[in-house]
Every structure is written in C-alpha cells, then in structure tokens.
PDB file of N, CA and C in Angstrom:
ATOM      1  N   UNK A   1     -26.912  81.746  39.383  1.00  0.00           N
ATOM      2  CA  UNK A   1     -28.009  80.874  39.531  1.00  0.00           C
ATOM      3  C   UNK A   1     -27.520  79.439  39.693  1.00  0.00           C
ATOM      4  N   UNK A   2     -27.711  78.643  40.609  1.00  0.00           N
ATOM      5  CA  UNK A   2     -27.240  77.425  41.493  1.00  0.00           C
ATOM      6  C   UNK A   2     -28.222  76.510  40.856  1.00  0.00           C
ATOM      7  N   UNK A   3     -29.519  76.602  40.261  1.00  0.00           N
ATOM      8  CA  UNK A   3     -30.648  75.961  39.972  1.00  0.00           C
ATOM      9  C   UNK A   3     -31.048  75.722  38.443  1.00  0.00           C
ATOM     10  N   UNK A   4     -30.196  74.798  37.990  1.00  0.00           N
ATOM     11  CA  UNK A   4     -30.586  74.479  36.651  1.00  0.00           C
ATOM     12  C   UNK A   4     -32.197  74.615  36.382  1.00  0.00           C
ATOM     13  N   UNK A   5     -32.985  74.912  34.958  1.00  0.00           N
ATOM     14  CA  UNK A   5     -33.974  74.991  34.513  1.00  0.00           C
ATOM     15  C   UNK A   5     -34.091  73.465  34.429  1.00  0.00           C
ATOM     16  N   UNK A   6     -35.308  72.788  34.813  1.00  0.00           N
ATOM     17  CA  UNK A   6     -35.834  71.471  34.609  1.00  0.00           C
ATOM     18  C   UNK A   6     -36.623  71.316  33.010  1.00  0.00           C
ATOM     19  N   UNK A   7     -36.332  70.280  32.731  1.00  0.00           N
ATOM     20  CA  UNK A   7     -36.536  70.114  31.341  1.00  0.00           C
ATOM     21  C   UNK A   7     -37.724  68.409  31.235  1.00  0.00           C
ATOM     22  N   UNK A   8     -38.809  68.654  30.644  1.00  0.00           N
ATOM     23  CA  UNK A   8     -39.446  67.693  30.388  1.00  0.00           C
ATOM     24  C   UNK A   8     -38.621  66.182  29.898  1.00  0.00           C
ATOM     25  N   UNK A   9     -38.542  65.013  30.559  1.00  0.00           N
ATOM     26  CA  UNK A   9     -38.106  64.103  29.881  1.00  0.00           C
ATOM     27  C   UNK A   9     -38.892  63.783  28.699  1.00  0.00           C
ATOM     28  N   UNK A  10     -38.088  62.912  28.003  1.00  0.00           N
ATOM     29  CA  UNK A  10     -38.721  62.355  26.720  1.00  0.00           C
ATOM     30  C   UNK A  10     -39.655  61.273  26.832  1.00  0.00           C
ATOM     31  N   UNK A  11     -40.890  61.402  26.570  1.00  0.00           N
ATOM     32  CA  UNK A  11     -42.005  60.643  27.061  1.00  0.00           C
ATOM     33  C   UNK A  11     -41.535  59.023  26.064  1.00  0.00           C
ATOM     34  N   UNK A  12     -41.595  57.725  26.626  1.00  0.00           N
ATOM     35  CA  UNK A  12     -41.151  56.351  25.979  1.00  0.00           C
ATOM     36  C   UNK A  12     -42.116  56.322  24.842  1.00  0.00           C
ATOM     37  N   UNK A  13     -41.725  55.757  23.890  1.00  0.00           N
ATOM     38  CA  UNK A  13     -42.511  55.063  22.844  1.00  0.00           C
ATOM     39  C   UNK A  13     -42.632  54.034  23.044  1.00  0.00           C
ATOM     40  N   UNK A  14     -43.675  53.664  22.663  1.00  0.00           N
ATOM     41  CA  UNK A  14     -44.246  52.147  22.930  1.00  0.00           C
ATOM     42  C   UNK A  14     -43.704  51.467  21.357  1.00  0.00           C
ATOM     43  N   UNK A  15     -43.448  49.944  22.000  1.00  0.00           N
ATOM     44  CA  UNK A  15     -42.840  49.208  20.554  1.00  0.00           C
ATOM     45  C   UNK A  15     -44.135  48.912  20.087  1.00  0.00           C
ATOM     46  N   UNK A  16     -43.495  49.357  18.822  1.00  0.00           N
ATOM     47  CA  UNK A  16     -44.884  48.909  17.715  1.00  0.00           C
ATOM     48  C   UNK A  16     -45.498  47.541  17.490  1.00  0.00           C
ATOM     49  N   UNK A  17     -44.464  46.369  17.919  1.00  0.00           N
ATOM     50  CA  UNK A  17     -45.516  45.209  17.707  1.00  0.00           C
ATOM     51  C   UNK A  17     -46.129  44.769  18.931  1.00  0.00           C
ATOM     52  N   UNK A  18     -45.521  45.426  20.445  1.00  0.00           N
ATOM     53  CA  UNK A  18     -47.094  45.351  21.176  1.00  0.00           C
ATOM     54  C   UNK A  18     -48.045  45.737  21.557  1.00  0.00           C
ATOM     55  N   UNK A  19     -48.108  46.943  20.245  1.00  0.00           N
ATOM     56  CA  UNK A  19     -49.203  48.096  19.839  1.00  0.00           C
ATOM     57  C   UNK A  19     -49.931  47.055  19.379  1.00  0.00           C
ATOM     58  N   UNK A  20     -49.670  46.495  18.576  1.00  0.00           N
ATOM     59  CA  UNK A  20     -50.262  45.727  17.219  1.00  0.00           C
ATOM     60  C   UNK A  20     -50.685  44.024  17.899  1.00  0.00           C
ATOM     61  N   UNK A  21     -49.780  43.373  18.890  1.00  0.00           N
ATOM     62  CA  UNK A  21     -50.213  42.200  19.288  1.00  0.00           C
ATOM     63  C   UNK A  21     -52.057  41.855  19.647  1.00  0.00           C
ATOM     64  N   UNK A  22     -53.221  43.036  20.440  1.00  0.00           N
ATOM     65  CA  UNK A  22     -53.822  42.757  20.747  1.00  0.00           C
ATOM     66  C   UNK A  22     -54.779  42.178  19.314  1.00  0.00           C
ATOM     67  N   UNK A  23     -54.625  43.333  17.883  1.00  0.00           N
ATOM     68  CA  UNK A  23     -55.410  43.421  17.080  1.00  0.00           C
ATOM     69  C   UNK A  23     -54.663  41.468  16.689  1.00  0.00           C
ATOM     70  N   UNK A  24     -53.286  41.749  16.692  1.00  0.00           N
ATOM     71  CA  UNK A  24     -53.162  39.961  16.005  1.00  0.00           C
ATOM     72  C   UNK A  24     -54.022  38.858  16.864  1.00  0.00           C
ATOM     73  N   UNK A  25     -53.842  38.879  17.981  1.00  0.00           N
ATOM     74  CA  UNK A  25     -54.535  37.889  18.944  1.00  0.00           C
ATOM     75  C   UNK A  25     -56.292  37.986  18.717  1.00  0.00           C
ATOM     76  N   UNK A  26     -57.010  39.011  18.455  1.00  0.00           N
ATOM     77  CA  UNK A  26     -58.004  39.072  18.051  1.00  0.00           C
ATOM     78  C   UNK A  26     -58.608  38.534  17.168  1.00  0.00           C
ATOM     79  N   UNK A  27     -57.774  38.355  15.490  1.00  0.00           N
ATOM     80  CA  UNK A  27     -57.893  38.244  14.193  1.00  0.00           C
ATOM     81  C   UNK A  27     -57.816  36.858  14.730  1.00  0.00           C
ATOM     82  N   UNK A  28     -56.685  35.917  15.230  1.00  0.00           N
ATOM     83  CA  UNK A  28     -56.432  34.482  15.355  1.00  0.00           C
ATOM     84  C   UNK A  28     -57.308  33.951  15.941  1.00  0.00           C
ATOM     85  N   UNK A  29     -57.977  34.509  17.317  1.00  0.00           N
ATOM     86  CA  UNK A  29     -59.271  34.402  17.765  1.00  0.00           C
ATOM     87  C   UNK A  29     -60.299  33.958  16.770  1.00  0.00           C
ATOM     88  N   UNK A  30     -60.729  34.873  16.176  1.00  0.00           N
ATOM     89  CA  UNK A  30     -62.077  35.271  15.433  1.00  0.00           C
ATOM     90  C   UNK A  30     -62.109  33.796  14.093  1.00  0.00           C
ATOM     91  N   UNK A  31     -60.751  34.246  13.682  1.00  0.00           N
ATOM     92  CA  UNK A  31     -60.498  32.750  12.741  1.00  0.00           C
ATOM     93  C   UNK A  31     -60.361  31.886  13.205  1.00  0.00           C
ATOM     94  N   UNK A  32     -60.112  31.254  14.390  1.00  0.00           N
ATOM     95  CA  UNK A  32     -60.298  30.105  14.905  1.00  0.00           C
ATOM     96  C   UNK A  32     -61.447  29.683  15.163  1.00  0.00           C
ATOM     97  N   UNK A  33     -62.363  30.537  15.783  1.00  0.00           N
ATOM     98  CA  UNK A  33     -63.624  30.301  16.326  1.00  0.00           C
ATOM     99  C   UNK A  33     -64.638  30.685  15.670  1.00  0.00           C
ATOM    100  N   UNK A  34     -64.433  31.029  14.372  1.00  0.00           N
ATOM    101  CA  UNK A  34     -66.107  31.685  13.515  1.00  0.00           C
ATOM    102  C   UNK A  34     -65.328  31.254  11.826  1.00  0.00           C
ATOM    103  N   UNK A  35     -64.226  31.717  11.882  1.00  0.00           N
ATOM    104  CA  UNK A  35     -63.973  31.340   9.879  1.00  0.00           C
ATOM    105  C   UNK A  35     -63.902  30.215   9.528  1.00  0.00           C
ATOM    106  N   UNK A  36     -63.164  29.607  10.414  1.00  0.00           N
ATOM    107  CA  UNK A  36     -62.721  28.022  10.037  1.00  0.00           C
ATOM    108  C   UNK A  36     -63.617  26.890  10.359  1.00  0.00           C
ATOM    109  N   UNK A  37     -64.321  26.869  11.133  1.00  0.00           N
ATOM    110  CA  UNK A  37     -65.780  26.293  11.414  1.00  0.00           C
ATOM    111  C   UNK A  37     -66.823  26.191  10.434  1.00  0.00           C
ATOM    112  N   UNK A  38     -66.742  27.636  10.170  1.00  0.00           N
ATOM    113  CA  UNK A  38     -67.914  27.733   9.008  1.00  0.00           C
ATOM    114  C   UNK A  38     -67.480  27.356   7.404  1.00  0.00           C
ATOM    115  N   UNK A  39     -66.385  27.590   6.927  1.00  0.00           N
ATOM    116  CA  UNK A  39     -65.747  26.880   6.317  1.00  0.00           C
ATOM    117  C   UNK A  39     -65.777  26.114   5.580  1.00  0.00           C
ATOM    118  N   UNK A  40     -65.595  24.477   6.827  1.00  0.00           N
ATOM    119  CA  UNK A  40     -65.698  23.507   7.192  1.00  0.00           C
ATOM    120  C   UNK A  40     -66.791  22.600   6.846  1.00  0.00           C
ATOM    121  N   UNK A  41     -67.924  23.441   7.662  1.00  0.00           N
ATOM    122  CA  UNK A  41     -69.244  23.353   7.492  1.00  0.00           C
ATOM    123  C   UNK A  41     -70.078  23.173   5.959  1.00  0.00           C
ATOM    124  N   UNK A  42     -69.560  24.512   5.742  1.00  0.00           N
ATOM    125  CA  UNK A  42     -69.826  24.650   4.001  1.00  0.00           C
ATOM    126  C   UNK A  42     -69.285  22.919   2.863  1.00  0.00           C
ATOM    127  N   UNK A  43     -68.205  23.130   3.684  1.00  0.00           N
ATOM    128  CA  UNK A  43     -67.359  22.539   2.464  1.00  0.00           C
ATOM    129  C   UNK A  43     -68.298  20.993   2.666  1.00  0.00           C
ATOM    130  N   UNK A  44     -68.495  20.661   3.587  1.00  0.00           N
ATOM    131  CA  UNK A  44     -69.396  19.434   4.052  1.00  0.00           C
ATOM    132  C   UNK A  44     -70.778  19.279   2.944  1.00  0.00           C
ATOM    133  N   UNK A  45     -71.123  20.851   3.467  1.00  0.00           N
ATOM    134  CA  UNK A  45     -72.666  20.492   2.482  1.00  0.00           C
ATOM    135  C   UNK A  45     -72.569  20.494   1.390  1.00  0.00           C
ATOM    136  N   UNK A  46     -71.671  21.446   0.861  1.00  0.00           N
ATOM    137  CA  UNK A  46     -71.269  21.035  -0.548  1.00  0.00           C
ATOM    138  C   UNK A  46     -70.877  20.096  -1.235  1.00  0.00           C
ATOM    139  N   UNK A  47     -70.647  18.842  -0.368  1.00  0.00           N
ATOM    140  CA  UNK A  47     -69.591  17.712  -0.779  1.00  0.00           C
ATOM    141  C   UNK A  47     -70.890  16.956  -0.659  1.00  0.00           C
ATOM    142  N   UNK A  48     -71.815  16.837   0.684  1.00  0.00           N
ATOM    143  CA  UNK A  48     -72.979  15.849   0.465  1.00  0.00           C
ATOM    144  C   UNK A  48     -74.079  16.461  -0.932  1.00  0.00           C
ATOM    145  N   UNK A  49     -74.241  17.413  -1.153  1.00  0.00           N
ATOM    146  CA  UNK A  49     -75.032  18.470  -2.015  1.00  0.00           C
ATOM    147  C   UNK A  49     -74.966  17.249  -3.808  1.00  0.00           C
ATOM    148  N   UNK A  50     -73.215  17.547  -3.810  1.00  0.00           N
ATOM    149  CA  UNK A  50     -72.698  16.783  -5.100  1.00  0.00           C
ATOM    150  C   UNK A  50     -72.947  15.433  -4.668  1.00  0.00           C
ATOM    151  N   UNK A  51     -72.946  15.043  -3.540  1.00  0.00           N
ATOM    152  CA  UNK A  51     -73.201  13.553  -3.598  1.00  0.00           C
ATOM    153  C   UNK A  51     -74.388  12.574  -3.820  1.00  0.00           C
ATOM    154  N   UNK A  52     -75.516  13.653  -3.811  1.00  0.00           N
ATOM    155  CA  UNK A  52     -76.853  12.981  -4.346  1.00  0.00           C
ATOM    156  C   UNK A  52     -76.747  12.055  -5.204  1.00  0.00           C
ATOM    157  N   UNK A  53     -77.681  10.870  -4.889  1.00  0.00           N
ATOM    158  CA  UNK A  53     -77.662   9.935  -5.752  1.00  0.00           C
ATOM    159  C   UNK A  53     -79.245   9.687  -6.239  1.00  0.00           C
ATOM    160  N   UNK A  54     -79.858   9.129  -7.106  1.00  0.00           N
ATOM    161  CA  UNK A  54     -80.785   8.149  -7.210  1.00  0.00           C
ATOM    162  C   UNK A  54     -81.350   7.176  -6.216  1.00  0.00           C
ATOM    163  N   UNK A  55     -82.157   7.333  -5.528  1.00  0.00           N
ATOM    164  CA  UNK A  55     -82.517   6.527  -4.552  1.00  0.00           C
ATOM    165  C   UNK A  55     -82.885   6.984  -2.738  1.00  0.00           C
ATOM    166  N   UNK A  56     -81.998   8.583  -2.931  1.00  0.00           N
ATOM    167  CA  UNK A  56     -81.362   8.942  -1.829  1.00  0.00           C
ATOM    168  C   UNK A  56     -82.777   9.802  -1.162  1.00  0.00           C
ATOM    169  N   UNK A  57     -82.780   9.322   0.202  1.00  0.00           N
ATOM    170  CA  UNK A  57     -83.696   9.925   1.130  1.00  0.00           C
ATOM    171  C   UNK A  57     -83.211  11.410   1.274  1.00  0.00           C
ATOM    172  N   UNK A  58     -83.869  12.641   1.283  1.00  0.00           N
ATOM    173  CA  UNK A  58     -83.508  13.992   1.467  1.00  0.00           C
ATOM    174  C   UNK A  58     -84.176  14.457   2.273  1.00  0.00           C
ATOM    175  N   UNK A  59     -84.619  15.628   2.764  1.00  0.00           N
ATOM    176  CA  UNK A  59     -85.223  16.751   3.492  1.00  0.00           C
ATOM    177  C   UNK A  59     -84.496  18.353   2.706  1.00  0.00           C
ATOM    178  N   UNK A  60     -85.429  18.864   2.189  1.00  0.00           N
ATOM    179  CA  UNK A  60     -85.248  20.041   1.485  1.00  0.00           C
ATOM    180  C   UNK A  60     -84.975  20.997   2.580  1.00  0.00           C
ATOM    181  N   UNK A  61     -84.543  22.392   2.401  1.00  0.00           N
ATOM    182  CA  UNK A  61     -84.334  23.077   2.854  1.00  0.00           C
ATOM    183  C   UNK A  61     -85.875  23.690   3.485  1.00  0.00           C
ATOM    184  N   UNK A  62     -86.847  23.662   3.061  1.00  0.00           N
ATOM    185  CA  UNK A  62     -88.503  24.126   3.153  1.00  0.00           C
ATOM    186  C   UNK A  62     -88.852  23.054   4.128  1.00  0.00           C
ATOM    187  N   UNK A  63     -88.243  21.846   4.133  1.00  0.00           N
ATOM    188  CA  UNK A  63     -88.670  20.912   5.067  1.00  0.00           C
ATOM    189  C   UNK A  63     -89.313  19.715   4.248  1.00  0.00           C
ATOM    190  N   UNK A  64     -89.121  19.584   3.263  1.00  0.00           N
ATOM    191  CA  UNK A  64     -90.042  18.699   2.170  1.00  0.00           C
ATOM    192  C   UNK A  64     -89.100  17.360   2.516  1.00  0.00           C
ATOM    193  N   UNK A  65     -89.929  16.116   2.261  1.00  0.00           N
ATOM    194  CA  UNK A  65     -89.196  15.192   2.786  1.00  0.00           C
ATOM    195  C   UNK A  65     -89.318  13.931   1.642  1.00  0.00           C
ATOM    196  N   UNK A  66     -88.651  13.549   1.137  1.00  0.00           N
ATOM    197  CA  UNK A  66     -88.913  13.104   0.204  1.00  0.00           C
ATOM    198  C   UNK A  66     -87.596  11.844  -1.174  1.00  0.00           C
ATOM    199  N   UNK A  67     -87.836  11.127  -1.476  1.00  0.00           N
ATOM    200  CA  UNK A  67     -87.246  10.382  -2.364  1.00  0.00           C
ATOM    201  C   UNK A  67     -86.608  10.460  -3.930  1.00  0.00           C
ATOM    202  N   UNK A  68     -85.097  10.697  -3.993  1.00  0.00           N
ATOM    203  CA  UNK A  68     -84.777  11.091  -5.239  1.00  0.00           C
ATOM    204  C   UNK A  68     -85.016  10.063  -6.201  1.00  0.00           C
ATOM    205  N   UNK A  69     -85.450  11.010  -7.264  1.00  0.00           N
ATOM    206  CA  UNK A  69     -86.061  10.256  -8.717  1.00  0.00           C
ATOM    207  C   UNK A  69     -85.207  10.283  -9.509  1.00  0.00           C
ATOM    208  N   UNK A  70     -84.756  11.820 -10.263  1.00  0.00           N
ATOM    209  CA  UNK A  70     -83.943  12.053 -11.457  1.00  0.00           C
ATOM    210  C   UNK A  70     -82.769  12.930 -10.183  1.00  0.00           C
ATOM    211  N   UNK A  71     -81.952  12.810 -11.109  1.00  0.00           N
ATOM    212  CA  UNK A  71     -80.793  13.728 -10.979  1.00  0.00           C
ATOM    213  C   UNK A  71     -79.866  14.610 -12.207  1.00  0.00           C
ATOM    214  N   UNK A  72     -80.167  15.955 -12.119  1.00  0.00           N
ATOM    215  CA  UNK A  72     -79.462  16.618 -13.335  1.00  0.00           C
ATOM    216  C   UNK A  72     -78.242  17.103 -12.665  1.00  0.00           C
ATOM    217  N   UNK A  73     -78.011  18.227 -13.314  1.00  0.00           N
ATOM    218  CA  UNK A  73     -76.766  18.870 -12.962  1.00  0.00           C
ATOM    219  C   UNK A  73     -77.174  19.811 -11.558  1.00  0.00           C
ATOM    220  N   UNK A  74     -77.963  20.902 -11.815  1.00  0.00           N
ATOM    221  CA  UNK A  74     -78.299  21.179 -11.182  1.00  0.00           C
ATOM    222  C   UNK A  74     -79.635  21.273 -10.134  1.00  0.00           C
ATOM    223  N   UNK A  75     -80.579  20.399 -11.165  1.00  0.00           N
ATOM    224  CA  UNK A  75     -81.930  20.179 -10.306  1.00  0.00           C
ATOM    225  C   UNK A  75     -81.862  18.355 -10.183  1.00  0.00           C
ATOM    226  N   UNK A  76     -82.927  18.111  -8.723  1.00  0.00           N
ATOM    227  CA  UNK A  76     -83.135  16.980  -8.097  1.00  0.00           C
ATOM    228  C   UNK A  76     -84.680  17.075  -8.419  1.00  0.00           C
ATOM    229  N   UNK A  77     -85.523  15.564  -8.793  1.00  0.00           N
ATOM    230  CA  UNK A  77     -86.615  15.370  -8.899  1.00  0.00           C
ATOM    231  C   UNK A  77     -86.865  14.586  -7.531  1.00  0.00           C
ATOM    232  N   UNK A  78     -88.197  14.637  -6.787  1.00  0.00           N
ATOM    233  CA  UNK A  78     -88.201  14.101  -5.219  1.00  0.00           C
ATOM    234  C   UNK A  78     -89.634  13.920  -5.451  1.00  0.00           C
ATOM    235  N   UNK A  79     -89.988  12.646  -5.044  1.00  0.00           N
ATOM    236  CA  UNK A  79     -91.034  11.673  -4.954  1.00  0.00           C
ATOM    237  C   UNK A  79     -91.618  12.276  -3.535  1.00  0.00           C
ATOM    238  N   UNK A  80     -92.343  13.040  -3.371  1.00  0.00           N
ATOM    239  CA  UNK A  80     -92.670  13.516  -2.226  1.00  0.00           C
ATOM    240  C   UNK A  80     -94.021  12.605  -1.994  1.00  0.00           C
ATOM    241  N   UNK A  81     -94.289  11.305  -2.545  1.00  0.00           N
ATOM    242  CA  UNK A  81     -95.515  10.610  -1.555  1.00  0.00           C
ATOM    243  C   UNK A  81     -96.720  10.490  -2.441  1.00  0.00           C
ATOM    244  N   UNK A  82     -97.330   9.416  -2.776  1.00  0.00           N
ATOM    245  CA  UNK A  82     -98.253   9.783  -3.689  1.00  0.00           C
ATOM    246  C   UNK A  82     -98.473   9.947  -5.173  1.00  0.00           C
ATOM    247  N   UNK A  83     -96.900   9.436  -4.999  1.00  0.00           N
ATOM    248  CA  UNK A  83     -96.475   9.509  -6.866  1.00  0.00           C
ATOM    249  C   UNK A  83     -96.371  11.166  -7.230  1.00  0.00           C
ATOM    250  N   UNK A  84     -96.720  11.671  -6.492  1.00  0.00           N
ATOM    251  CA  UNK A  84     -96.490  13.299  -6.855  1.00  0.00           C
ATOM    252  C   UNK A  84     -94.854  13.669  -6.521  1.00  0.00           C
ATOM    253  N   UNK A  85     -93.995  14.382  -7.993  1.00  0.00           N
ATOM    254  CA  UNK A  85     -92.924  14.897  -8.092  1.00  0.00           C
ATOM    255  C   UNK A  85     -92.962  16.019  -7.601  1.00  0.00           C
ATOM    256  N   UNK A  86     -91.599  16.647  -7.257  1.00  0.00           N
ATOM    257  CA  UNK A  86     -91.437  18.302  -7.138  1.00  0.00           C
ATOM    258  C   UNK A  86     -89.435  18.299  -7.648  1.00  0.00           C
ATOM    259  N   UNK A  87     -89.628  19.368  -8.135  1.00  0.00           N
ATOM    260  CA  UNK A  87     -88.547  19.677  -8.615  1.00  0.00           C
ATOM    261  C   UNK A  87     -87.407  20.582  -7.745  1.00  0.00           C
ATOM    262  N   UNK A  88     -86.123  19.829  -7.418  1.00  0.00           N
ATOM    263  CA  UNK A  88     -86.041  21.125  -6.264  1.00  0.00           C
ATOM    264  C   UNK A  88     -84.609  21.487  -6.742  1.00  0.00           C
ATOM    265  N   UNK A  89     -84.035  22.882  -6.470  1.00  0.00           N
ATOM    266  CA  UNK A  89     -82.654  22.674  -6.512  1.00  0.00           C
ATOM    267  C   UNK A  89     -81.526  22.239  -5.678  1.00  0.00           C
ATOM    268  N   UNK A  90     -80.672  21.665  -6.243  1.00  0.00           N
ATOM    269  CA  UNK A  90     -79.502  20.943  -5.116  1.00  0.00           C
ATOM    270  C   UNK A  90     -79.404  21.444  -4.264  1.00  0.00           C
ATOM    271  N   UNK A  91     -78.978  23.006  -4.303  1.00  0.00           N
ATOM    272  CA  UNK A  91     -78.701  23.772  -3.004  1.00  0.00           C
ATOM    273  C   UNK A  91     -79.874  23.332  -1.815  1.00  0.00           C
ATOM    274  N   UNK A  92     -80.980  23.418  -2.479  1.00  0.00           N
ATOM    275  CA  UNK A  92     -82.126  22.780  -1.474  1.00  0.00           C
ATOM    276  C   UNK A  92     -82.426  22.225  -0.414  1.00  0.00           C
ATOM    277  N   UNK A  93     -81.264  21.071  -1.133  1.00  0.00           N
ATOM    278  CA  UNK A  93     -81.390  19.673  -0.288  1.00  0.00           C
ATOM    279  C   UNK A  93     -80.538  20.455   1.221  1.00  0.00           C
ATOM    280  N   UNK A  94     -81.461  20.148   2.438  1.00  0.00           N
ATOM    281  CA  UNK A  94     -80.540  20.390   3.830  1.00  0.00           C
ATOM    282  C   UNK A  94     -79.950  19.354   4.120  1.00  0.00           C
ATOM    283  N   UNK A  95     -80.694  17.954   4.377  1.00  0.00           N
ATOM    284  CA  UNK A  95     -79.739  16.950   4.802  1.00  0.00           C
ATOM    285  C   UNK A  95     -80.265  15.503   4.037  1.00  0.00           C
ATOM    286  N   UNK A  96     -79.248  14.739   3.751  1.00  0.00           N
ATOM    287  CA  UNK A  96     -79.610  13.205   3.100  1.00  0.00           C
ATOM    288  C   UNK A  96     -79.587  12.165   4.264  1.00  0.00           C
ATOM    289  N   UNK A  97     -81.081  11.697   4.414  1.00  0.00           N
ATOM    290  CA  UNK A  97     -81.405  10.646   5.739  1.00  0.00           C
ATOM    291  C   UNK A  97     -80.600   9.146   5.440  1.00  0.00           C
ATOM    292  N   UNK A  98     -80.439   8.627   6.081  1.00  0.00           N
ATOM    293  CA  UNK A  98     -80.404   6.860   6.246  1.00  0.00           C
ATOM    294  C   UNK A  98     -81.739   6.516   5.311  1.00  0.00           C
ATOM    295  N   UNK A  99     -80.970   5.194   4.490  1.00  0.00           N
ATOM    296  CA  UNK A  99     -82.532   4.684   3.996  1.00  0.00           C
ATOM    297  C   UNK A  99     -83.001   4.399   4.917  1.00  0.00           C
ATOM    298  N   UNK A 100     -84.525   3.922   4.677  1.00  0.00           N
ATOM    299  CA  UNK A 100     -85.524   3.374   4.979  1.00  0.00           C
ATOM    300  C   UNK A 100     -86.018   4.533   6.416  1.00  0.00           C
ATOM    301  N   UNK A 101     -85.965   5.502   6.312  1.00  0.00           N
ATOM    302  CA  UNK A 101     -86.326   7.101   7.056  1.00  0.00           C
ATOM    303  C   UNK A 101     -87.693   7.378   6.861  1.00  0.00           C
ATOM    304  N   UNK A 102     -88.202   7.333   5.540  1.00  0.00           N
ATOM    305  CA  UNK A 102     -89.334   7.392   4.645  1.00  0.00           C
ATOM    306  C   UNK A 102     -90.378   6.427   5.516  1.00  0.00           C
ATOM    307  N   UNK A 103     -90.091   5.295   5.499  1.00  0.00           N
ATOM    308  CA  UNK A 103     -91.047   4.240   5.703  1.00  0.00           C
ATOM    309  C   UNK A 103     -91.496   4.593   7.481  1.00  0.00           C
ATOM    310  N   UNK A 104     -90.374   4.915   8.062  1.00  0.00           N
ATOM    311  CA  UNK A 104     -90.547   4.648   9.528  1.00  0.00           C
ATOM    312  C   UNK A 104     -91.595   6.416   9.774  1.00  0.00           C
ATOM    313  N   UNK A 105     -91.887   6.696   9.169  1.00  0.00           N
ATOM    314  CA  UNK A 105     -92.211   8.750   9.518  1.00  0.00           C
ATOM    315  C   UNK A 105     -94.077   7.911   9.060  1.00  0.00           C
TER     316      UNK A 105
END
C-alpha cells in the first residue's frame, strides 16, 4: 500500500486572553460610561444634601419649593409660603436654588 491513511490535523486552540479580551473591553466600556458617571453624580448630591444651610432656597424631590428654617441631622424644616412649615427629609431636597429664586417665581 503506496497510500498512507490520512489523519485529522489537530484543530488550533484559541489563546485564552483573546477569548476573554471582548468580555474585558465590555466591562471597561460599561464602567466608563454608566458606573463612574453615576457615581459621580451621587457623590455630588450627597455633598450638596450635607450642605444645607439655614437660609437656603430648595426644591424637594415632590417639587415643593421652599425656604430652610431649622436644620437637624436628618430632617429640614421649609417655609413653604405663608408662614406654613413642612418637614422634609434631606434626602428630599433635589436641588438648592440661588438666593433670591423665591421672590422672582
């Protein structure tokens, strides 16, 4: 017999880290563009949140708009107009206006 038997070659393995590159490029993606943003974001409101003062123009999270009175630890008293109080919690507060916001609305 002149005709060797043919034999399957050995199929290549693929290297394992550019198995793995798409899932890394994905993860760096995703954290660049959605973790670290939001983050960011947080860490902001949290920092204006603690920064309430006495005096300070707010807008509650409900939309309440209104003038800080007291300040505790965790609750804000807000002059919502009329001499009428409401009690709100910090987390509450969405954003602290420029004075004189109140007068011009």
């Amino acid at each position: 017999m002149l005709i060797s038997p043919a034999y399957a070659a050995d199929p290549a393995q693929p290297d394992p880290i550019m198995s793995f590159l798409p899932l890394v490029v994905l993860f760096a993606l995703f954290y660049f563009m959605i973790i670290r943003p939001q983050m960011k974001r947080t860490k902001d409101q949290k920092k204006m949140q603690e920064g309430i003062a006495k005096g300070d123009e707010v807008i509650t999270a409900g939309g309440q708009v209104g003038r800080v009175v007291k300040v505790s630890e965790q609750y804000i008293t807000l002059d919502i107009g009329g001499g009428v109080e409401s009690h709100f919690q910090r987390g509450g507060v969405q954003t602290v206006l420029p004075k004189g916001t109140i007068k011009d609305i």
